[in-house]
C-alpha atoms as a PDB file:
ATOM      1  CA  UNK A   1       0.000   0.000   0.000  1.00  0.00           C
ATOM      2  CA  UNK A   2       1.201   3.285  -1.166  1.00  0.00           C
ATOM      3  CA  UNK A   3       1.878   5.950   2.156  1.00  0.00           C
ATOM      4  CA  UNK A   4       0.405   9.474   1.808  1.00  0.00           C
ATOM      5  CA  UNK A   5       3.232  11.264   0.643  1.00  0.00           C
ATOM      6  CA  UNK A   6       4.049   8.850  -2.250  1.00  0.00           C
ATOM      7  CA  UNK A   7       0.375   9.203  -3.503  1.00  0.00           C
ATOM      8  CA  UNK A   8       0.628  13.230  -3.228  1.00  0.00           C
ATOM      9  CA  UNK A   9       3.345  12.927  -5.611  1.00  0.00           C
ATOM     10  CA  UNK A  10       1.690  10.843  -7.684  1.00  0.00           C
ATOM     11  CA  UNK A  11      -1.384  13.164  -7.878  1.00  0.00           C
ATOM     12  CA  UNK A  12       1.187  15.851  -9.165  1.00  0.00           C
ATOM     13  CA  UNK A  13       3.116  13.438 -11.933  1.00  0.00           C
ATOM     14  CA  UNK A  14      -0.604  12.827 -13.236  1.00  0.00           C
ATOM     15  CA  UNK A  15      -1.815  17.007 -13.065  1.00  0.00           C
ATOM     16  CA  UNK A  16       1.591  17.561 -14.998  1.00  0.00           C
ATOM     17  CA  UNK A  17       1.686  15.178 -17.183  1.00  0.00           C
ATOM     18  CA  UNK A  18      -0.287  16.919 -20.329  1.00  0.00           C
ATOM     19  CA  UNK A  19       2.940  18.730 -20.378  1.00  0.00           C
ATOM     20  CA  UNK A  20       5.807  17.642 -23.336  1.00  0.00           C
ATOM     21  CA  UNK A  21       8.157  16.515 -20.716  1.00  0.00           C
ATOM     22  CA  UNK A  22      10.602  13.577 -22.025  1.00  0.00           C
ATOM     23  CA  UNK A  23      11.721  12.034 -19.337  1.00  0.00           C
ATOM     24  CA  UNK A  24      15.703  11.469 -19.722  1.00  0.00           C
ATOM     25  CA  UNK A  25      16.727  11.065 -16.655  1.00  0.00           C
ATOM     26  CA  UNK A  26      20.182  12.996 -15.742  1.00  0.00           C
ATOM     27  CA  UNK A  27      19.817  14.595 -19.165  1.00  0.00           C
ATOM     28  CA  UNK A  28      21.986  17.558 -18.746  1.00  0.00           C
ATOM     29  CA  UNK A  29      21.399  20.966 -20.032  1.00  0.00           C
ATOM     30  CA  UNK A  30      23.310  23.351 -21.999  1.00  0.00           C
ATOM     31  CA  UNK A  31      27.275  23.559 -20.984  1.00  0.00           C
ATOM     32  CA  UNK A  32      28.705  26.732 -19.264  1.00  0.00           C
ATOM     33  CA  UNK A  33      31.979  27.614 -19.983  1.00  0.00           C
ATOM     34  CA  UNK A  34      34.252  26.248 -17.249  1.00  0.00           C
ATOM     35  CA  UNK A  35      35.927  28.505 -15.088  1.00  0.00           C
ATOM     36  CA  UNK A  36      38.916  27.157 -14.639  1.00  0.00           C
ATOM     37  CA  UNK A  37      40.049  27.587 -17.907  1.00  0.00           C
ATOM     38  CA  UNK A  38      39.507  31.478 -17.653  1.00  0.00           C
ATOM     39  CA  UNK A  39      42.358  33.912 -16.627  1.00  0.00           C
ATOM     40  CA  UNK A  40      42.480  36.038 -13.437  1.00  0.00           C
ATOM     41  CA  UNK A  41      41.751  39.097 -15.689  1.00  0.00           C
ATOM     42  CA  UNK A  42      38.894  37.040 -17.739  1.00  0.00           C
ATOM     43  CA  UNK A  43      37.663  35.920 -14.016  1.00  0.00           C
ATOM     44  CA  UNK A  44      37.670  39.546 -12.788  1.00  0.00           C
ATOM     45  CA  UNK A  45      35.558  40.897 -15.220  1.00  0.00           C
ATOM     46  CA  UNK A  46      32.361  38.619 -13.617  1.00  0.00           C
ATOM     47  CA  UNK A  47      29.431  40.554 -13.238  1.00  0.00           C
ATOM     48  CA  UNK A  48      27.711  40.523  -9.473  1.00  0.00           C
ATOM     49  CA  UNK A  49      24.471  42.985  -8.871  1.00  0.00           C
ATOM     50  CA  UNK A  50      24.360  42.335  -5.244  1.00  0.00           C
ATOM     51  CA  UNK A  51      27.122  44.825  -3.883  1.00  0.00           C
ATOM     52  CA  UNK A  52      25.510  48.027  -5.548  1.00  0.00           C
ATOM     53  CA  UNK A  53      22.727  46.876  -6.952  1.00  0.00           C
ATOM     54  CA  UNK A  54      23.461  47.245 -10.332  1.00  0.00           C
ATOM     55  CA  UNK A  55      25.279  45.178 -12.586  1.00  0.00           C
ATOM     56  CA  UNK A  56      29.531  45.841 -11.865  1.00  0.00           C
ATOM     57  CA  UNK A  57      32.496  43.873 -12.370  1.00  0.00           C
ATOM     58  CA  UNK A  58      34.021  42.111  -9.212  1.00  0.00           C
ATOM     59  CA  UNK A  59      36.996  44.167  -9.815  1.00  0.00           C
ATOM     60  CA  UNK A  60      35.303  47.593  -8.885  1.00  0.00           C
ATOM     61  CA  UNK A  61      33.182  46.078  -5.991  1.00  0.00           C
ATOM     62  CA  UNK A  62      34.989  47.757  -2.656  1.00  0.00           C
ATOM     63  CA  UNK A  63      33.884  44.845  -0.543  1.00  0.00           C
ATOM     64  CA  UNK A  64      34.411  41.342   0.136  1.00  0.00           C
ATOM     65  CA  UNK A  65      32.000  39.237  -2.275  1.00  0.00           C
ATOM     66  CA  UNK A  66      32.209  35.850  -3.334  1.00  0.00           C
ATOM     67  CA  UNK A  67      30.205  34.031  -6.381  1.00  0.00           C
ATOM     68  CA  UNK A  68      29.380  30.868  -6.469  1.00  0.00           C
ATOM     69  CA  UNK A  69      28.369  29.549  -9.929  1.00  0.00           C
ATOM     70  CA  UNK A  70      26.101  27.047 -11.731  1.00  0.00           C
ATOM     71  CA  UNK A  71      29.454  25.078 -12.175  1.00  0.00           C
ATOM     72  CA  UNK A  72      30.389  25.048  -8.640  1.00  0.00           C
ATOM     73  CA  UNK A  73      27.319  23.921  -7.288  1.00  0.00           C
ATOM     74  CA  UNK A  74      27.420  20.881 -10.053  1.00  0.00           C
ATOM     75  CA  UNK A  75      30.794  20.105  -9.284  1.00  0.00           C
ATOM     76  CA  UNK A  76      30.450  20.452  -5.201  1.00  0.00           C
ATOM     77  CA  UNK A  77      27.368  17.711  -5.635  1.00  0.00           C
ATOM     78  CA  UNK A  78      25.308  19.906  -3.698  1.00  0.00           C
ATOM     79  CA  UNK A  79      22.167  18.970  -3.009  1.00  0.00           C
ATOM     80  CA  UNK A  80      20.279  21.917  -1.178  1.00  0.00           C
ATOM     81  CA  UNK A  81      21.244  25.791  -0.984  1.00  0.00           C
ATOM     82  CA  UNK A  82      23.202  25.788   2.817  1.00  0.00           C
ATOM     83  CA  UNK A  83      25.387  22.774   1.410  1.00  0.00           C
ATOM     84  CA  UNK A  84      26.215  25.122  -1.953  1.00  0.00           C
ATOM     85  CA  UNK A  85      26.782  27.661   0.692  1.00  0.00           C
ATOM     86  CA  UNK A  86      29.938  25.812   2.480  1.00  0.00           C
ATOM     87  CA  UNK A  87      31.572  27.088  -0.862  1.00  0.00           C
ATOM     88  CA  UNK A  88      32.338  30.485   0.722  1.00  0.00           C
ATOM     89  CA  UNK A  89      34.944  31.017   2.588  1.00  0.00           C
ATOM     90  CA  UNK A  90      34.611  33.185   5.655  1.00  0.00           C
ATOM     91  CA  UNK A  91      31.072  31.511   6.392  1.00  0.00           C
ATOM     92  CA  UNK A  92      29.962  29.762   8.742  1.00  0.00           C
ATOM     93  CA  UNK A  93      27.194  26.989   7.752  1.00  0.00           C
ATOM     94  CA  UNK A  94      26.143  24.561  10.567  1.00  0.00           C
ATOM     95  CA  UNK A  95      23.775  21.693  10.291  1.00  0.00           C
ATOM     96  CA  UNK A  96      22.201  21.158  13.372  1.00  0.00           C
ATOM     97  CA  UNK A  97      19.808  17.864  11.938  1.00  0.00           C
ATOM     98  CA  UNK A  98      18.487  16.495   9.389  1.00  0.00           C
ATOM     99  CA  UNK A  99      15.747  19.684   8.405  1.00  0.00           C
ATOM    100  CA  UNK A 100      17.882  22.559  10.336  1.00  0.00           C
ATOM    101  CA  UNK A 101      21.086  24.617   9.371  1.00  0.00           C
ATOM    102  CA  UNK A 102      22.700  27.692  11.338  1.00  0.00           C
ATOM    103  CA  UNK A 103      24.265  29.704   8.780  1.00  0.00           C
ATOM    104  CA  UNK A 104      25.985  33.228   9.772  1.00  0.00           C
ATOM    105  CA  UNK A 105      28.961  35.396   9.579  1.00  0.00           C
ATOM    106  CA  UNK A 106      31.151  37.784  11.123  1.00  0.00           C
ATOM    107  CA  UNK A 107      29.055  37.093  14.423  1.00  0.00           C
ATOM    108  CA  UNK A 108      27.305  34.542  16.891  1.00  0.00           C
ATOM    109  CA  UNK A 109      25.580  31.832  14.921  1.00  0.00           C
ATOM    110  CA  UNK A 110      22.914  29.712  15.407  1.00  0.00           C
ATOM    111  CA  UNK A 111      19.545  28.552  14.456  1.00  0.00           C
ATOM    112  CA  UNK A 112      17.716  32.275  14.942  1.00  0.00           C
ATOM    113  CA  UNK A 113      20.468  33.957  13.848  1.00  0.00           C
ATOM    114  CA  UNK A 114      19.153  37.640  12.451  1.00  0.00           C
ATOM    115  CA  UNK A 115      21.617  39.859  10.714  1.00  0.00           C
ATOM    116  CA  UNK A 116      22.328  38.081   8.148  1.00  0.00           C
ATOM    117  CA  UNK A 117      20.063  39.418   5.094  1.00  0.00           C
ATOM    118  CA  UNK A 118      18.852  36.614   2.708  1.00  0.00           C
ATOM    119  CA  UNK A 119      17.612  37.322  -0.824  1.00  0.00           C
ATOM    120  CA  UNK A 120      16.036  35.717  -4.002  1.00  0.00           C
ATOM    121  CA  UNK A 121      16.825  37.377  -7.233  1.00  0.00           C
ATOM    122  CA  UNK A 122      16.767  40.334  -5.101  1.00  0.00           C
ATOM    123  CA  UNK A 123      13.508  39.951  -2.823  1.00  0.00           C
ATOM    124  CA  UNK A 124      13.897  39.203   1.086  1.00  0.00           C
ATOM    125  CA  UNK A 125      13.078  35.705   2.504  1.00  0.00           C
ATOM    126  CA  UNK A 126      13.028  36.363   6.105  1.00  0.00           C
ATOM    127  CA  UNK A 127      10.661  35.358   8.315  1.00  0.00           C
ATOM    128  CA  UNK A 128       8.686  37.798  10.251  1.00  0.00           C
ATOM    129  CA  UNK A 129       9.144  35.731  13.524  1.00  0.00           C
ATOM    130  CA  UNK A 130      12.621  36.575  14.175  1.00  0.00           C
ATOM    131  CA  UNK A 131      13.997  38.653  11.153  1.00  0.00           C
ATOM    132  CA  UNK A 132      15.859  35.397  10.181  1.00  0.00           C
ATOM    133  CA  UNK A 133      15.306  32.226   7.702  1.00  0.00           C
ATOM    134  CA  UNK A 134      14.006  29.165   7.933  1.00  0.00           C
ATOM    135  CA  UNK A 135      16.504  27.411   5.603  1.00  0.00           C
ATOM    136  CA  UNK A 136      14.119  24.128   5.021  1.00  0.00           C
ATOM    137  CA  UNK A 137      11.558  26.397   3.403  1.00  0.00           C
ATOM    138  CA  UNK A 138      14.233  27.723   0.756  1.00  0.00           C
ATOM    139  CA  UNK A 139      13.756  24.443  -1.308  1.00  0.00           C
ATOM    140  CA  UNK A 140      15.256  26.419  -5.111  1.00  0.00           C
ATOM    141  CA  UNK A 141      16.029  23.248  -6.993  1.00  0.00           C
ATOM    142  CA  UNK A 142      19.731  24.007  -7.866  1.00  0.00           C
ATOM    143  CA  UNK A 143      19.577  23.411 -11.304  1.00  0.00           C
ATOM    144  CA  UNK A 144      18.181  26.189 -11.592  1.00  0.00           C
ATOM    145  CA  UNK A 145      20.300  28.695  -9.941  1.00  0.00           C
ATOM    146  CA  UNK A 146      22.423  30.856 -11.941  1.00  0.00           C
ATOM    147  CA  UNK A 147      24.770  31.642  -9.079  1.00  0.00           C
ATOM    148  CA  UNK A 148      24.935  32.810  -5.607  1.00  0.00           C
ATOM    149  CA  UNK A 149      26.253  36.287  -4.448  1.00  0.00           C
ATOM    150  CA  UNK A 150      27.483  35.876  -1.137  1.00  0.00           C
ATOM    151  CA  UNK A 151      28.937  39.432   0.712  1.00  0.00           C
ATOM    152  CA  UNK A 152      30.693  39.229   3.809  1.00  0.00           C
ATOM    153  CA  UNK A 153      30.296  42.621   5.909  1.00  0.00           C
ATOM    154  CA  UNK A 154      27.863  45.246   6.697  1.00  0.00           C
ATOM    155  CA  UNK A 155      25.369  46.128   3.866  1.00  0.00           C
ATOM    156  CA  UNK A 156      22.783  47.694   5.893  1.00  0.00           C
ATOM    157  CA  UNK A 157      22.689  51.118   4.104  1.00  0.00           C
ATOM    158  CA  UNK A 158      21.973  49.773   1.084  1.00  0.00           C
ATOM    159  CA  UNK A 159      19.140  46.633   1.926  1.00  0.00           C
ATOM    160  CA  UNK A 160      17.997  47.079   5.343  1.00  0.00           C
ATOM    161  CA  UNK A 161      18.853  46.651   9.083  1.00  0.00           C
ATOM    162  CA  UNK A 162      19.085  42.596   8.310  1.00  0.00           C
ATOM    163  CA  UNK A 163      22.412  43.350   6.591  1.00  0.00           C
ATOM    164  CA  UNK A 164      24.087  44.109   9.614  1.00  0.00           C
ATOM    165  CA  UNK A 165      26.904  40.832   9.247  1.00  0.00           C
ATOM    166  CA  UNK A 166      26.532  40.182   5.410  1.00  0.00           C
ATOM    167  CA  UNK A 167      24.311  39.589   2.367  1.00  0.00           C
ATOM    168  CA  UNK A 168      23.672  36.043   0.775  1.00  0.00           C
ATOM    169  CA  UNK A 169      21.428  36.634  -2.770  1.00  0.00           C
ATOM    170  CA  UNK A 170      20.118  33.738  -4.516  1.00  0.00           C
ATOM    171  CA  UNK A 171      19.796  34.525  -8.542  1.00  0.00           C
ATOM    172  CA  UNK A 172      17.670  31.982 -10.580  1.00  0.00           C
ATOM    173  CA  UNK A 173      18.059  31.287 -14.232  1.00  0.00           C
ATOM    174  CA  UNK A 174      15.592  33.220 -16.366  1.00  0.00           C
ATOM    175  CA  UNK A 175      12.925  31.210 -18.368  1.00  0.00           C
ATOM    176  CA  UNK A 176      14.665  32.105 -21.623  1.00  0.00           C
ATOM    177  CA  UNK A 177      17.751  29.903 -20.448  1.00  0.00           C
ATOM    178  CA  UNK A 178      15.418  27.220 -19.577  1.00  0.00           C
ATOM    179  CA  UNK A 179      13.063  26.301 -22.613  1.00  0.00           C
ATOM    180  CA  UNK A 180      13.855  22.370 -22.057  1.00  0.00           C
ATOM    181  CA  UNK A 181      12.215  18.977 -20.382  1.00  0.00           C
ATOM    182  CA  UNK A 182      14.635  18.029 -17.864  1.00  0.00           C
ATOM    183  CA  UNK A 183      13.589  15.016 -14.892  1.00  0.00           C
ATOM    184  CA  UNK A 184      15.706  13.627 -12.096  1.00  0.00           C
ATOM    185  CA  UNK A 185      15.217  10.362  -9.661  1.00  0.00           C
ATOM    186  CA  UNK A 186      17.158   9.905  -6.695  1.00  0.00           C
ATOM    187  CA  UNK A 187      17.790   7.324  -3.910  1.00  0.00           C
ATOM    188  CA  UNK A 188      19.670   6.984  -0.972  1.00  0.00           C
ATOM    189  CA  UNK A 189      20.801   6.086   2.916  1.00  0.00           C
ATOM    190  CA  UNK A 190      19.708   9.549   4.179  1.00  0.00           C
ATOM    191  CA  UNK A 191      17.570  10.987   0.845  1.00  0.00           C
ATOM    192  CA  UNK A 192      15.436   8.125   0.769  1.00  0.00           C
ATOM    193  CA  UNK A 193      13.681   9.866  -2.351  1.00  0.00           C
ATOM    194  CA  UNK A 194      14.200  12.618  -4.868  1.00  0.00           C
ATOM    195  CA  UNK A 195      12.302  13.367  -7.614  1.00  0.00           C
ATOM    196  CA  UNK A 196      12.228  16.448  -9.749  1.00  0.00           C
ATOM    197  CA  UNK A 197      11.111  17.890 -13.481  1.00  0.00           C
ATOM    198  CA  UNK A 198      10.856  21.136 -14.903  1.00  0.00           C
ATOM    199  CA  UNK A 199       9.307  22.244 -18.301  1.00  0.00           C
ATOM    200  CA  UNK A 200      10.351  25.332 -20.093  1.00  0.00           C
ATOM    201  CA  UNK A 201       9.122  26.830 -23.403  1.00  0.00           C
ATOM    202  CA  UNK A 202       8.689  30.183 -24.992  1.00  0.00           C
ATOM    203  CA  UNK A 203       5.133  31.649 -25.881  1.00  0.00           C
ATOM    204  CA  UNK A 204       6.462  34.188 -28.527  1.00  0.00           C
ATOM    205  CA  UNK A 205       9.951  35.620 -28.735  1.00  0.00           C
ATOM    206  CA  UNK A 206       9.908  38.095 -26.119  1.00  0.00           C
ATOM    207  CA  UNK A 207       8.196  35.515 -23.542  1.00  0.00           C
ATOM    208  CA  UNK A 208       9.206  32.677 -21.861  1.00  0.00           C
ATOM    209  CA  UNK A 209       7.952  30.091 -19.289  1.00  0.00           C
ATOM    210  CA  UNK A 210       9.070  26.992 -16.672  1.00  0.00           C
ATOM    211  CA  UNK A 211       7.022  25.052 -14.504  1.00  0.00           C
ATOM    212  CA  UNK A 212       8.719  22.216 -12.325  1.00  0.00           C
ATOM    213  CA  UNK A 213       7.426  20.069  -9.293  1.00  0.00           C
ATOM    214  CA  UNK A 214      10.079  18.115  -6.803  1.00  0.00           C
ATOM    215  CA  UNK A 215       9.593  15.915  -4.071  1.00  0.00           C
ATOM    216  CA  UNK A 216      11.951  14.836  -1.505  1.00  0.00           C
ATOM    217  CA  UNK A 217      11.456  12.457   1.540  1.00  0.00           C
ATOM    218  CA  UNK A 218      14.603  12.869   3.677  1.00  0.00           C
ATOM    219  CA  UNK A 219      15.408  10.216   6.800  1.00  0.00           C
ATOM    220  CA  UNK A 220      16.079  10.839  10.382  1.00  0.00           C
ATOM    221  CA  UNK A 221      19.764  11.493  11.551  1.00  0.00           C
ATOM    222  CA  UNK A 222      21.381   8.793  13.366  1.00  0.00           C
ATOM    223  CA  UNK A 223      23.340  10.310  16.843  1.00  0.00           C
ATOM    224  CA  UNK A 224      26.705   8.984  18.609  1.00  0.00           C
ATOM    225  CA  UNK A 225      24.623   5.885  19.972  1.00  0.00           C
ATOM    226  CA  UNK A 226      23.175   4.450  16.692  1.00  0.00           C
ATOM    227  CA  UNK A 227      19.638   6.132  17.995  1.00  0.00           C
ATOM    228  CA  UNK A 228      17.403   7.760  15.193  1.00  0.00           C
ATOM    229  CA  UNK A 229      16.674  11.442  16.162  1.00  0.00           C
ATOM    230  CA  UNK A 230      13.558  13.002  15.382  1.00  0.00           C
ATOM    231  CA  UNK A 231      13.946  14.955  12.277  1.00  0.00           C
ATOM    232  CA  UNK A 232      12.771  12.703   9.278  1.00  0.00           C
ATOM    233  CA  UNK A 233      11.559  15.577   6.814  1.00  0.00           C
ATOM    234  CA  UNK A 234       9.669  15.445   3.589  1.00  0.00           C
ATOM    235  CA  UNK A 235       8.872  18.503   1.039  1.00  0.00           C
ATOM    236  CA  UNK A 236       6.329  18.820  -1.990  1.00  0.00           C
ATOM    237  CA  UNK A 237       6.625  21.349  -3.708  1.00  0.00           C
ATOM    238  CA  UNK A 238       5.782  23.367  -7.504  1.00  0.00           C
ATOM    239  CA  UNK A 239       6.294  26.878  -9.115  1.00  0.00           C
ATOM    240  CA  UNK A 240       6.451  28.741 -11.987  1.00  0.00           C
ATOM    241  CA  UNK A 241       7.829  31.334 -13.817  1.00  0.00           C
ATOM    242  CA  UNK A 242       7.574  33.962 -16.529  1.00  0.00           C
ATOM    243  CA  UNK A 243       9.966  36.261 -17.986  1.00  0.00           C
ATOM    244  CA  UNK A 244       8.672  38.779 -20.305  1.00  0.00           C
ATOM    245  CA  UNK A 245      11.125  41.179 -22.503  1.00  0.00           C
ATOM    246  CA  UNK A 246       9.420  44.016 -22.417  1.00  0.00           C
ATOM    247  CA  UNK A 247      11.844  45.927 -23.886  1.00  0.00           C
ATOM    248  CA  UNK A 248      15.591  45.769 -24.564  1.00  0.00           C
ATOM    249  CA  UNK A 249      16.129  47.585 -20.832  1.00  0.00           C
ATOM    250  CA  UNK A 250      13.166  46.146 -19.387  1.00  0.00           C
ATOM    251  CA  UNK A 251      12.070  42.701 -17.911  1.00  0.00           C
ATOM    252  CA  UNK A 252       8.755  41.742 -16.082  1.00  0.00           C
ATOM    253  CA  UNK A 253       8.945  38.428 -14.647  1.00  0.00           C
ATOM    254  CA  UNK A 254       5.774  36.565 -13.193  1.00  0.00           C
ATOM    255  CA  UNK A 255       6.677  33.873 -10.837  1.00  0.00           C
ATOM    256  CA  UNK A 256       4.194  31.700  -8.153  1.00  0.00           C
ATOM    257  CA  UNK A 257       5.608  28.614  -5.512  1.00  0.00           C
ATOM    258  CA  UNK A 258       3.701  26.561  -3.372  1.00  0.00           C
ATOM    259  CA  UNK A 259       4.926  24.149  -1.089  1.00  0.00           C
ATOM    260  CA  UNK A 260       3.996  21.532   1.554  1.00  0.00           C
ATOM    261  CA  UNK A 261       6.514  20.094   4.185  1.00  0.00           C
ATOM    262  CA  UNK A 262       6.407  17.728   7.479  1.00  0.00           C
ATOM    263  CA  UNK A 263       9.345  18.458   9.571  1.00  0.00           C
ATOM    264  CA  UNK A 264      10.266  16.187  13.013  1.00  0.00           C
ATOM    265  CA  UNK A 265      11.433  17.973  15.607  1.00  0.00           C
ATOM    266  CA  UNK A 266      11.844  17.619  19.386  1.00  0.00           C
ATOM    267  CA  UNK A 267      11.256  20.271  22.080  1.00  0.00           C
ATOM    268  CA  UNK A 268      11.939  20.032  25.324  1.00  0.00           C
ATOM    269  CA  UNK A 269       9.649  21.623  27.909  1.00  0.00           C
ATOM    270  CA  UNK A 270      11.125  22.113  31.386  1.00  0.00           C
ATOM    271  CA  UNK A 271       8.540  22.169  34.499  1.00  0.00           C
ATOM    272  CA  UNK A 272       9.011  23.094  37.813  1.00  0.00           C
ATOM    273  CA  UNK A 273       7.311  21.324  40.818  1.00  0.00           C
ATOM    274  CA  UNK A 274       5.309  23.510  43.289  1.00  0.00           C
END
């Protein structure tokens, strides 16, 4: 008998499946140019938007930025965005168990750690509760990140009071660079189950879509004495986006997620007698 959260993902195979996909599994997209075969001069001239917020070289940026790329994350065999994040030097990324990372710099870290600012393609991901991120909610599949601009230092004047220790800003791939079928199946001892697809196609010349849905179950953590903690964790999840070129200086991009997760954890509540 099939358990709830294999038939969920069925139900989503079978709403997506009117959609062109051809399912080659590992098919890879389009190749980048690999990095190490560039120059320091050819390396410097990198474009990052984060540290001004406008497109610069790295060479002009008066502050200490690192860039992970597409390539890095491949080659690292990363499989979520805190593990890509061990790239950068000078960062500290924690994982506490299996569904919770503490991920800070230039300060204290730990799991409500709040002045660090976090950003996708620009946009703030923090969580009311605590001005931080919960970093089991930021499921981007990592295929289709473009790259990762990661500042180390105060950037408060320019995005906010969250900036206080350093920026981290997600940038996804636009639609146009996605107008393929790609699916992915994964086992293993701790990802029990991973499955992901994305279709991509373009409407007329100036506008492009993607749609993808991923599943992932992901097993409790085993401690020093061979005992299972509580943290077995499972996410469902789908999105979409749109990128219209309005113009040759302008583009309006549409884009909707929705996600569903179980997460284990443990709390411990201490009472007093009297």
């Amino acid at each position: 008998m099939l358990s709830n959260k294999q038939i969920i993902f069925i139900k989503v195979i079978c709403l997506l499946s009117f959609l062109p996909i051809l399912c080659f599994l590992g098919k890879a997209y389009g190749q980048e140019p690999d990095l190490s075969d560039l120059s320091i001069p050819e390396l410097m001239e990198l474009e990052v938007v984060t540290a001004s917020r406008k497109s610069v070289k790295v060479s002009d940026v008066s502050a200490a930025i690192s860039v992970i790329t597409a390539d890095d994350i491949r080659n690292a065999g990363a499989r979520t965005v805190p593990e890509a994040l061990r790239l950068v030097p000078g960062l500290q990324v924690a994982r506490i168990d299996a569904n919770k990372w503490a991920i800070s710099c230039r300060g204290f870290n730990g799991v409500f750690a709040n002045k660090l600012l976090v950003l996708i393609n620009g946009r703030s991901v923090y969580t009311p509760l605590f001005s931080g991120v919960f970093w089991d909610s930021q499921n981007i599949p990592l295929n289709e990140i473009d790259r990762i601009e990661v500042i180390r230092g105060p950037g408060a004047s320019l995005w906010g009071s969250n900036a206080v220790n350093g920026i981290i800003n997600i940038i996804t791939r636009s639609a146009a660079e996605t107008t393929d079928e790609y699916a992915s199946i994964g086992s293993g001892t701790e990802n029990t189950f991973i499955g992901y697809m994305r279709h991509g196609s373009s409407i007329t010349e100036n506008l492009h879509y993607r749609v993808y849905g991923r599943y992932f179950d992901h097993d409790n953590f085993v401690d020093s004495l061979n005992s299972e903690t509580n943290g077995a964790w499972d996410m469902l999840s789908a999105g979409f986006r749109m990128d219209w070129e309005a113009t040759n200086n302008a583009l309006i991009t549409f884009q909707g997620d929705i996600y569903h997760e179980n997460l284990g954890q443990m709390s411990r509540i201490i009472q007093s007698a009297g």
